[in-house]
N, C-alpha and C. Protein backbone atom coordinates (compact mmCIF):
# COMPACT_ATOMS: atom_id res chain seq x y z
N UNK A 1 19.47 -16.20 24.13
CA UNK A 1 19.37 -15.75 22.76
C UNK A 1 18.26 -14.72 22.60
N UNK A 2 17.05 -14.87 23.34
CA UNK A 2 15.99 -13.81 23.04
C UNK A 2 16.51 -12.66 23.75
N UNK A 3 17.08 -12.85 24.70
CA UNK A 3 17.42 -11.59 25.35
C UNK A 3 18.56 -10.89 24.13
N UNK A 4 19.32 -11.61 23.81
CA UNK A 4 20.31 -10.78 22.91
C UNK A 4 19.37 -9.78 21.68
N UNK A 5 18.24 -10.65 21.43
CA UNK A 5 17.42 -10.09 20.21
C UNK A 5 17.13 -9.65 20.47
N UNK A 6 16.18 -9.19 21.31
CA UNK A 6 15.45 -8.13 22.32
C UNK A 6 16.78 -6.85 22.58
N UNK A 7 18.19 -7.14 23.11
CA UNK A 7 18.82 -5.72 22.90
C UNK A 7 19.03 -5.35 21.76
N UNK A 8 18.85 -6.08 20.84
CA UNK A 8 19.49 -5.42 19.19
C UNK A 8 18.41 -4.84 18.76
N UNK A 9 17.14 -5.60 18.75
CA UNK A 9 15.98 -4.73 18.35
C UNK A 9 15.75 -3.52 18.99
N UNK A 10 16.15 -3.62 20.38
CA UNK A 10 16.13 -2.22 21.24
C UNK A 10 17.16 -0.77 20.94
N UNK A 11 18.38 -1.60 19.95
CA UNK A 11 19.48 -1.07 20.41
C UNK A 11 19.02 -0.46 18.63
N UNK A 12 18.62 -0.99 17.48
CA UNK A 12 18.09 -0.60 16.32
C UNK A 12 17.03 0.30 16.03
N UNK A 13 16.05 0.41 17.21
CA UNK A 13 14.92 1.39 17.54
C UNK A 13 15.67 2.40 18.46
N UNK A 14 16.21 2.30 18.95
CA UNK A 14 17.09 3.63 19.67
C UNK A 14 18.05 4.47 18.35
N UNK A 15 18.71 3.82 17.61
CA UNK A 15 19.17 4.45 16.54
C UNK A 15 18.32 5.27 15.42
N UNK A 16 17.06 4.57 15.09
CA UNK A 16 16.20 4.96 14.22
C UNK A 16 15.87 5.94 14.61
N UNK A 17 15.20 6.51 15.70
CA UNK A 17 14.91 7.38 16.51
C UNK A 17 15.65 8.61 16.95
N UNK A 18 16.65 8.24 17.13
CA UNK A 18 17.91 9.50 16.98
C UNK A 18 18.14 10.58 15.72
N UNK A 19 18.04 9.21 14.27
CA UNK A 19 18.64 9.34 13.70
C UNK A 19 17.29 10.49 12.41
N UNK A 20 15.71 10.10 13.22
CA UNK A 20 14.33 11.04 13.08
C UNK A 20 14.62 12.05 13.74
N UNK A 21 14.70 11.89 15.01
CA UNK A 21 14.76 12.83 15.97
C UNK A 21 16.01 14.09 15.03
N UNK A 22 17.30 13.78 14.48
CA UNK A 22 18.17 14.82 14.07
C UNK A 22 17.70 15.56 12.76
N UNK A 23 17.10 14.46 12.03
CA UNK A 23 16.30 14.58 10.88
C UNK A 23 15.43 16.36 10.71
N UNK A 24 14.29 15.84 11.97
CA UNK A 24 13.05 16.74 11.99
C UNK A 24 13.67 17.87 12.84
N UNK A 25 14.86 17.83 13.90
CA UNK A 25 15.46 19.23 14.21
C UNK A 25 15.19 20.41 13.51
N UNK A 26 15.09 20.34 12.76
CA UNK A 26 15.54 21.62 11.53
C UNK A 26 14.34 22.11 11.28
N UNK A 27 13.26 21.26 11.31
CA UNK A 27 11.56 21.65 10.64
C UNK A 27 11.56 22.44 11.55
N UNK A 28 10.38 23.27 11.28
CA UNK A 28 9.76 24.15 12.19
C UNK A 28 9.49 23.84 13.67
N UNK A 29 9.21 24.48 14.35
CA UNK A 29 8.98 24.09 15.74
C UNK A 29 7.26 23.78 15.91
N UNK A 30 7.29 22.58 16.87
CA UNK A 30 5.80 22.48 17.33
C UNK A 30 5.45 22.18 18.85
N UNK A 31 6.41 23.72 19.40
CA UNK A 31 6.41 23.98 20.84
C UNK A 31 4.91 24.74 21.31
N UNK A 32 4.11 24.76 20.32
CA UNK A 32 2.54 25.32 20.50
C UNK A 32 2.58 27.25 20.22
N UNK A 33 3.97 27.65 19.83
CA UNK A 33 3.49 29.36 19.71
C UNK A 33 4.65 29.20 18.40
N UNK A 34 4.74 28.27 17.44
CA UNK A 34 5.07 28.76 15.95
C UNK A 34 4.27 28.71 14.25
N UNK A 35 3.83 30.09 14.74
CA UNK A 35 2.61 30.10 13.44
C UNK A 35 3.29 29.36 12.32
N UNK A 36 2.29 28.98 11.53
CA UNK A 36 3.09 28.48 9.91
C UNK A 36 2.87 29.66 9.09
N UNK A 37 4.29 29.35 8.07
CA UNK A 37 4.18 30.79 7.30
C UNK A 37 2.90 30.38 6.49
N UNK A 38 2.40 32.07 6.23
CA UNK A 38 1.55 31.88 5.37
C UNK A 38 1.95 31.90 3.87
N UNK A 39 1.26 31.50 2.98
CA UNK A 39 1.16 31.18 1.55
C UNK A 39 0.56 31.67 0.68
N UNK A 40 0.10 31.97 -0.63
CA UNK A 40 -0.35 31.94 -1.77
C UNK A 40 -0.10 31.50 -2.66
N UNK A 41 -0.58 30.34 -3.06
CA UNK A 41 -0.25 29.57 -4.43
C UNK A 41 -1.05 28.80 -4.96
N UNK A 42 -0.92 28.69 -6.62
CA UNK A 42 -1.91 28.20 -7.44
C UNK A 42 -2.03 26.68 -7.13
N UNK A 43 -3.08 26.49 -7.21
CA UNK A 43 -3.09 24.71 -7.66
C UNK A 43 -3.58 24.53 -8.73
N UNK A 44 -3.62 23.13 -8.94
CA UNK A 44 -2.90 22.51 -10.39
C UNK A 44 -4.41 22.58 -11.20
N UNK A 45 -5.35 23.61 -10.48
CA UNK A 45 -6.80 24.07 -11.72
C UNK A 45 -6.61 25.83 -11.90
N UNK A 46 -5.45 26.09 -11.32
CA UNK A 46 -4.76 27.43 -11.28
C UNK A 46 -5.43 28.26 -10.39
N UNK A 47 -6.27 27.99 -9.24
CA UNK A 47 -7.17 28.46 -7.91
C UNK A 47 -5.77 29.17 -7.08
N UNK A 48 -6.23 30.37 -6.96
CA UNK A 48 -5.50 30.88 -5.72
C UNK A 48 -5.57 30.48 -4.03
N UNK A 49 -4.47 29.73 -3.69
CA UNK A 49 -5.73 29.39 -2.65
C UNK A 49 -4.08 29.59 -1.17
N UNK A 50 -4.47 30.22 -0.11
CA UNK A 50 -3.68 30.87 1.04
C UNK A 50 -4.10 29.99 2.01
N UNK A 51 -3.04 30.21 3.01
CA UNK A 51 -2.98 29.37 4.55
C UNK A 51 -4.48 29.43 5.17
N UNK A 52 -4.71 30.92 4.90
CA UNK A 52 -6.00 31.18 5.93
C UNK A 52 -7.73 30.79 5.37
N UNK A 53 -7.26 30.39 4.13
CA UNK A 53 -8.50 29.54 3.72
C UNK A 53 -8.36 28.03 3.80
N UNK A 54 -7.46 27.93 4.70
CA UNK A 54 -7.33 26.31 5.12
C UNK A 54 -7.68 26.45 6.34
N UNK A 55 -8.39 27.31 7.37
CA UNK A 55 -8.29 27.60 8.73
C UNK A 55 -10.19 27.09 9.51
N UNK A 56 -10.49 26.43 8.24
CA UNK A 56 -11.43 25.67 8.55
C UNK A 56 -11.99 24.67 9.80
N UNK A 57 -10.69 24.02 9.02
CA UNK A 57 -10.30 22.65 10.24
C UNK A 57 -8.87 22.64 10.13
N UNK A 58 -8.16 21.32 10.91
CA UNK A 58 -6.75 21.31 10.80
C UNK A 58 -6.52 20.93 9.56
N UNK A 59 -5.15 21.35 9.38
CA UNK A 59 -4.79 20.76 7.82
C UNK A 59 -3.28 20.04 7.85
N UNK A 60 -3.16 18.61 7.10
CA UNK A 60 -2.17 17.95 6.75
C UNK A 60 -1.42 18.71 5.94
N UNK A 61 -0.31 19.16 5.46
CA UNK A 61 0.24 20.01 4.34
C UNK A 61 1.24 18.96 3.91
N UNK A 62 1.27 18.03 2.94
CA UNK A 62 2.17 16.93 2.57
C UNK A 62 3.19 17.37 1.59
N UNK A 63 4.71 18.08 1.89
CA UNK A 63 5.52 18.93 1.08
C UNK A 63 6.10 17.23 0.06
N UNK A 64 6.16 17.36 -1.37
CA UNK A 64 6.72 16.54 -2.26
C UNK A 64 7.34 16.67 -3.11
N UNK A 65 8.24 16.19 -3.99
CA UNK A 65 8.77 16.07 -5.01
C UNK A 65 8.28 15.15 -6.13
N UNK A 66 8.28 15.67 -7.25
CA UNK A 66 7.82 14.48 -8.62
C UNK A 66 8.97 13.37 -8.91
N UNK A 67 10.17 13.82 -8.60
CA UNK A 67 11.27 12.58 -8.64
C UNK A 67 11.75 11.73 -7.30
N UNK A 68 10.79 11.88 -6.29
CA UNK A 68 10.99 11.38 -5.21
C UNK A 68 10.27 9.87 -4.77
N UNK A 69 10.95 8.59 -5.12
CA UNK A 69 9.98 7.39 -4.78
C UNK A 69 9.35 7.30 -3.69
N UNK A 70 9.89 8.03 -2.57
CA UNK A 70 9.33 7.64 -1.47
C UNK A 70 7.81 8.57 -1.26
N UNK A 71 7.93 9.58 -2.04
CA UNK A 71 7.05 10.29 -2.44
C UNK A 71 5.54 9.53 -2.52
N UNK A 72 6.21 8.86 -3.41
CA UNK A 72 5.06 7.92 -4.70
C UNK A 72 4.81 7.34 -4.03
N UNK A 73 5.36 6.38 -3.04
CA UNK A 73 5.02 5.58 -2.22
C UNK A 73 4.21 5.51 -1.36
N UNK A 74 4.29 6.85 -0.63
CA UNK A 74 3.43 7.43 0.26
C UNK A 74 2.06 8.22 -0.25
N UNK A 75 1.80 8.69 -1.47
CA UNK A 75 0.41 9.45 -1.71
C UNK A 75 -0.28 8.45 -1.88
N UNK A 76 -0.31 6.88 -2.41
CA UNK A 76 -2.00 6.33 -1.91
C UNK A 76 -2.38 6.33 -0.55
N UNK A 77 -1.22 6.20 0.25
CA UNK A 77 -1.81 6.71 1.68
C UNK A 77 -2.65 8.00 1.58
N UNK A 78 -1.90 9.24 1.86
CA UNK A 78 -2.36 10.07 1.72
C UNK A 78 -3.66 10.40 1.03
N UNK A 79 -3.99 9.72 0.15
CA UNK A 79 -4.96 9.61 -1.04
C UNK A 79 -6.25 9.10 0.34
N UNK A 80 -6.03 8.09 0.86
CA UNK A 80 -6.48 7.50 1.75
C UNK A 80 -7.12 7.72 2.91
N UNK A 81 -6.01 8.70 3.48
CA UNK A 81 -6.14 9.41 4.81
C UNK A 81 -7.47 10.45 4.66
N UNK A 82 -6.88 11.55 3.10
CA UNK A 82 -7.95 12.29 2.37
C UNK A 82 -9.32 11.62 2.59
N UNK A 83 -9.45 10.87 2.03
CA UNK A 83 -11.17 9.95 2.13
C UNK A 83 -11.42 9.59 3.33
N UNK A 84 -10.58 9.18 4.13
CA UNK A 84 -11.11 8.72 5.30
C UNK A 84 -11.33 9.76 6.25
N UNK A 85 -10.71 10.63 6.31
CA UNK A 85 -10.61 11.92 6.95
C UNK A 85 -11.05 13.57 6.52
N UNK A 86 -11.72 13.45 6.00
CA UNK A 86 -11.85 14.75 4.95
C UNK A 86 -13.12 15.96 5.50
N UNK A 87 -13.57 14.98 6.18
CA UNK A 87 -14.60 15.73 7.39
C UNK A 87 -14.39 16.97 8.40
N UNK A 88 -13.10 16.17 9.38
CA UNK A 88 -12.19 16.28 10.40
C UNK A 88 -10.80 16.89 9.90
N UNK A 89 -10.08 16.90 8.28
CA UNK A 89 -8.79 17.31 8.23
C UNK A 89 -8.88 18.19 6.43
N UNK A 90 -8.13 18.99 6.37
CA UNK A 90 -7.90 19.74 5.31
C UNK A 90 -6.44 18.58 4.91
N UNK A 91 -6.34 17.92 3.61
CA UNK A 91 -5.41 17.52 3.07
C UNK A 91 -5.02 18.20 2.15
N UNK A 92 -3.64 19.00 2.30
CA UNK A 92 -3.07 18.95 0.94
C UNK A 92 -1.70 18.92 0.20
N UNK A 93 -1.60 18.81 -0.18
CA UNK A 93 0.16 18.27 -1.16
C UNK A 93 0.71 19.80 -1.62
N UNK A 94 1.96 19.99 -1.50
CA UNK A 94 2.55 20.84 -1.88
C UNK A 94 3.61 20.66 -2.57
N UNK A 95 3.60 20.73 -4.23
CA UNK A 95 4.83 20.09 -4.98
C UNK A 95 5.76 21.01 -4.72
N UNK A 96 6.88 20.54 -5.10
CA UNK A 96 8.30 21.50 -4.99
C UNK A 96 9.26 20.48 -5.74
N UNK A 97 10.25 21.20 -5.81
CA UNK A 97 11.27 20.82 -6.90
C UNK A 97 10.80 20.33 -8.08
N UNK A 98 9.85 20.80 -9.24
CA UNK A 98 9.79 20.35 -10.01
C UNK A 98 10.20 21.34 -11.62
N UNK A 99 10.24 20.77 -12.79
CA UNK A 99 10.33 21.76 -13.99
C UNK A 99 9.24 22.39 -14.69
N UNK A 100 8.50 21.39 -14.33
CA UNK A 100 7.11 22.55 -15.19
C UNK A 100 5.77 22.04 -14.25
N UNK A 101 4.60 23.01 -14.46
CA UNK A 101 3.59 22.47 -13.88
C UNK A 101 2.68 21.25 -14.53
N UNK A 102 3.23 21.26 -15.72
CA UNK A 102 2.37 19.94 -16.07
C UNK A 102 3.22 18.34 -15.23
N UNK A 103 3.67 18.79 -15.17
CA UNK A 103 4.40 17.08 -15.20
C UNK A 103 3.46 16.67 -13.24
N UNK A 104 3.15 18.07 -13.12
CA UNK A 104 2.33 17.91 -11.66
C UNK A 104 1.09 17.48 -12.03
N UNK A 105 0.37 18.57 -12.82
CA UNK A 105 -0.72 18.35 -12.87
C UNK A 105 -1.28 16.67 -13.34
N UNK A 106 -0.06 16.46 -14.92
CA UNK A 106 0.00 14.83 -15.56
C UNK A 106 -0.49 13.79 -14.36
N UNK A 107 0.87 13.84 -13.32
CA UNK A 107 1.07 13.06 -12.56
C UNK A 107 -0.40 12.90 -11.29
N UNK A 108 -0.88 14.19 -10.72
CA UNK A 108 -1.84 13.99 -10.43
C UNK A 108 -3.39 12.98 -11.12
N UNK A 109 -3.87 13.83 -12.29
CA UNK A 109 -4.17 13.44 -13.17
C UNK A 109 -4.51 11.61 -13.33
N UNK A 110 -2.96 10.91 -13.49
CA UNK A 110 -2.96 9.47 -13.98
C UNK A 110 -2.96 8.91 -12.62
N UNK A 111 -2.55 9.47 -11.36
CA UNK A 111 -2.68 8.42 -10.59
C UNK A 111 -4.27 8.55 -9.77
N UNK A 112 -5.32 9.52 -10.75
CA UNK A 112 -6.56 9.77 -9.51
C UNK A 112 -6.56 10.42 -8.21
N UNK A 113 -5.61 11.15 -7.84
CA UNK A 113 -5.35 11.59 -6.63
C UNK A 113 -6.21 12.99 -6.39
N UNK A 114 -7.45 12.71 -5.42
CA UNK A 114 -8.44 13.88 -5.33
C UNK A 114 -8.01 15.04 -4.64
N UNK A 115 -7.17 14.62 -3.85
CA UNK A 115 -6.70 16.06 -2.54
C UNK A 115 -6.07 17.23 -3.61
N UNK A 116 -6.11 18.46 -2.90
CA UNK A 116 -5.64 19.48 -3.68
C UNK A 116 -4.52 19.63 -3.72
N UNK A 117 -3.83 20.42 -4.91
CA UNK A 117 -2.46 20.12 -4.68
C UNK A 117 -2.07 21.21 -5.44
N UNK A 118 -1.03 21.93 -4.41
CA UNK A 118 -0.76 23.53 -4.81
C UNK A 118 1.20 23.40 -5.54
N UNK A 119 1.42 24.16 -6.28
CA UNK A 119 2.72 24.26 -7.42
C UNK A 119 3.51 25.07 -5.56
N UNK A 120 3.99 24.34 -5.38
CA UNK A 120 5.07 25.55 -4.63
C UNK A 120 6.44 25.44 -5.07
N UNK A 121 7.09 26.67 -4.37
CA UNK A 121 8.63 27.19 -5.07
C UNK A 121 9.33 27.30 -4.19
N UNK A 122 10.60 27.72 -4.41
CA UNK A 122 11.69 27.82 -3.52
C UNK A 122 11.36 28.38 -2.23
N UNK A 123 10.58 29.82 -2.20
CA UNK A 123 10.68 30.37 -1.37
C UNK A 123 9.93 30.18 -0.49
N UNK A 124 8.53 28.91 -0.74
CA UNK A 124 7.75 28.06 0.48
C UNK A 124 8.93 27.65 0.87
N UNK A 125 9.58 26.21 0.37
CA UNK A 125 10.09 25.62 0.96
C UNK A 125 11.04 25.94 1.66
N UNK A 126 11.93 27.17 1.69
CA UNK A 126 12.66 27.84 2.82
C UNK A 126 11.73 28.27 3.74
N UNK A 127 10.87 28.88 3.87
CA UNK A 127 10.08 29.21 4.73
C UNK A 127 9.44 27.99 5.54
N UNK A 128 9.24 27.05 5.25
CA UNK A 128 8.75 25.33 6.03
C UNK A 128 10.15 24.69 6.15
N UNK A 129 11.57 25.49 5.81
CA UNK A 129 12.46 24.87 6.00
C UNK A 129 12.24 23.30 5.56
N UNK A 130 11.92 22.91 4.31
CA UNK A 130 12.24 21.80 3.90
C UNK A 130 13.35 20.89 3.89
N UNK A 131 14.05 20.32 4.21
CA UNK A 131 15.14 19.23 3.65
C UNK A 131 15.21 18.14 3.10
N UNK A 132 13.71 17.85 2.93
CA UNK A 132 13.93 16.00 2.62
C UNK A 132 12.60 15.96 1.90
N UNK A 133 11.99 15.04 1.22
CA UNK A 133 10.86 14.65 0.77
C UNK A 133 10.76 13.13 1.16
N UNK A 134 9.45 12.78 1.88
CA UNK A 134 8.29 14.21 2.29
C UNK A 134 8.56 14.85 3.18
N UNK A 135 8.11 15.90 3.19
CA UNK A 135 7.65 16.39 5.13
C UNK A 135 6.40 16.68 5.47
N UNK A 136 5.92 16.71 6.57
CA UNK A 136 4.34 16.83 7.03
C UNK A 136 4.60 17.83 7.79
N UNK A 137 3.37 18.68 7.98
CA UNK A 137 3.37 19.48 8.85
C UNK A 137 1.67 19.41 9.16
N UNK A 138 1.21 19.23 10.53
CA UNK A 138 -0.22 19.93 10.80
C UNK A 138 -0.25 21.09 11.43
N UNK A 139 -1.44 21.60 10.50
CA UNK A 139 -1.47 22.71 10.88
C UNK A 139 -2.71 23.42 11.93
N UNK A 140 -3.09 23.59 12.68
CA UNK A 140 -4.20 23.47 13.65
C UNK A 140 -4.97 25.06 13.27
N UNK A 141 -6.47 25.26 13.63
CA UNK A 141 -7.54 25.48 13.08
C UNK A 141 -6.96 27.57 13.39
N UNK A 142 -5.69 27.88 14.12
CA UNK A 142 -4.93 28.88 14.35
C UNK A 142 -4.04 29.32 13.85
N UNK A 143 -3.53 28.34 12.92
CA UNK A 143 -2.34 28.80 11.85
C UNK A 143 -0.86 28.50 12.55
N UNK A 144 -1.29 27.31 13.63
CA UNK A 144 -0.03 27.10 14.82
C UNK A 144 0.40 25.84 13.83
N UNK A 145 2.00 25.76 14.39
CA UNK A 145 2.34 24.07 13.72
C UNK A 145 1.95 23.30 14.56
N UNK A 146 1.29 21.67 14.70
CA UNK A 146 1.77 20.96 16.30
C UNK A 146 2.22 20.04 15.82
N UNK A 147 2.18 19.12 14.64
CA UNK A 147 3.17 18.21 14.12
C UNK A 147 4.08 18.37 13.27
N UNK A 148 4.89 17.67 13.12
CA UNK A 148 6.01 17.74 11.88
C UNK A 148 6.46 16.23 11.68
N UNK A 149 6.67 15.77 10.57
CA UNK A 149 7.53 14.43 10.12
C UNK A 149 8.09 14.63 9.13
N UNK A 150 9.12 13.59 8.62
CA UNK A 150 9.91 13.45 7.23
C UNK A 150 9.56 12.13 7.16
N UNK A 151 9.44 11.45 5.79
CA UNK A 151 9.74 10.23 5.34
C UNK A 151 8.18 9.43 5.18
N UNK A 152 8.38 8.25 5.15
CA UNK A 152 7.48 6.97 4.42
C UNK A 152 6.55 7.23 5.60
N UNK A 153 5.34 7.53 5.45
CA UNK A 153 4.27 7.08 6.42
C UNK A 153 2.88 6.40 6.01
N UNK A 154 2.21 5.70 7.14
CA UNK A 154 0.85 4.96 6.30
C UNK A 154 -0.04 5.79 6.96
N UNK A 155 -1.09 5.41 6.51
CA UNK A 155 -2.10 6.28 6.55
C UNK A 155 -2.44 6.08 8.20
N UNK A 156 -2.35 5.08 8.93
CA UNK A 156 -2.32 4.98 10.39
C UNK A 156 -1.36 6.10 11.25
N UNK A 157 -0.38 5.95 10.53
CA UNK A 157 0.80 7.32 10.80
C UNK A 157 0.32 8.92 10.64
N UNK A 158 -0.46 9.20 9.53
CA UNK A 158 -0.68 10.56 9.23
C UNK A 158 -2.10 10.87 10.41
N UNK A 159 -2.70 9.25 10.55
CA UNK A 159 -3.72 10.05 11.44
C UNK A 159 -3.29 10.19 13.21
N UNK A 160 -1.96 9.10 13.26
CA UNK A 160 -1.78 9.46 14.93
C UNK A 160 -1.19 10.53 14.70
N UNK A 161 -0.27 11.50 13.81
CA UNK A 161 0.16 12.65 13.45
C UNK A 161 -0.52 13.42 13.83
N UNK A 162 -2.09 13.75 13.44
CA UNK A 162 -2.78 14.68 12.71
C UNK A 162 -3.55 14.39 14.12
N UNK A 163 -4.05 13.63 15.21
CA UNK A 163 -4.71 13.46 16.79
C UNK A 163 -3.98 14.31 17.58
N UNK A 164 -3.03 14.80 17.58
CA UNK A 164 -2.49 14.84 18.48
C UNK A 164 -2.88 16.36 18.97
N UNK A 165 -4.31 16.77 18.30
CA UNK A 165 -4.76 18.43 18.17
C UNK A 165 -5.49 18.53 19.60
């Protein structure tokens, strides 16, 4: 019987994995020579702020949606990672798909969330090739990608993500 459980659990982590693995295909590449596009966009105190003033340290770029639960789910992490990491990592959120900028700024706002967080539009998210909310991308201290993810992560997740520099 354990052996049977042991292949199903094996045979359920082989699927999951495929099924990430087809997922993140599409993101950008993080074969070590694909710059991230660069940017300009306001955040939610209306600051102009571009890729290359993130070139500090590495930076988390957490792409979201305001109608996305899994979203919600995931920024006290993030919120988290921010504080614990803020030394060592540039955090920041990039809204998309939304109708107005308040309902960003609101939402920031009521839930306390300190990391910065820039209004982006269609034409980021073609350019990071978005498909899903969330997606991660790190971005290393060169403007190179070396990680990418989609979906629910904890804050243990964003930092084995974000090591791998």
């Amino acid at each position: 019987m354990l052996k049977n459980l042991t292949t199903q659990a094996l045979f359920f982590i082989g699927i999951f994995m495929a099924i990430t693995w087809f997922q993140e295909s599409s993101l950008l590449s993080t074969s070590g020579d694909t710059k991230a596009p660069d940017f300009e966009l306001l955040d939610i105190q209306g600051n102009k702020i571009n890729l290359a003033s993130l070139s500090d340290k590495p930076t988390l770029l957490f792409f979201w949606a305001p109608w996305c639960s899994v979203c919600k789910f995931t920024m006290p992490n993030l919120q988290d990672f921010h504080e614990d990491n803020a030394e060592q990592f540039n955090v920041v959120s990039v809204a998309l798909s939304f109708q107005h900028s308040d309902e960003i700024v609101n939402f920031m706002h009521e839930n306390e969330y300190q990391f910065p967080t820039l209004l982006g539009n269609d034409a980021l998210a073609q350019d990071y090739k978005i498909q899903g909310y969330p997606t991660y991308y790190v971005i290393d201290t060169k403007g190179v990608v070396v990680s990418k993810s989609m979906g629910y992560s904890t804050e243990i997740g964003m930092l084995l993500r974000s090591t791998i520099l």
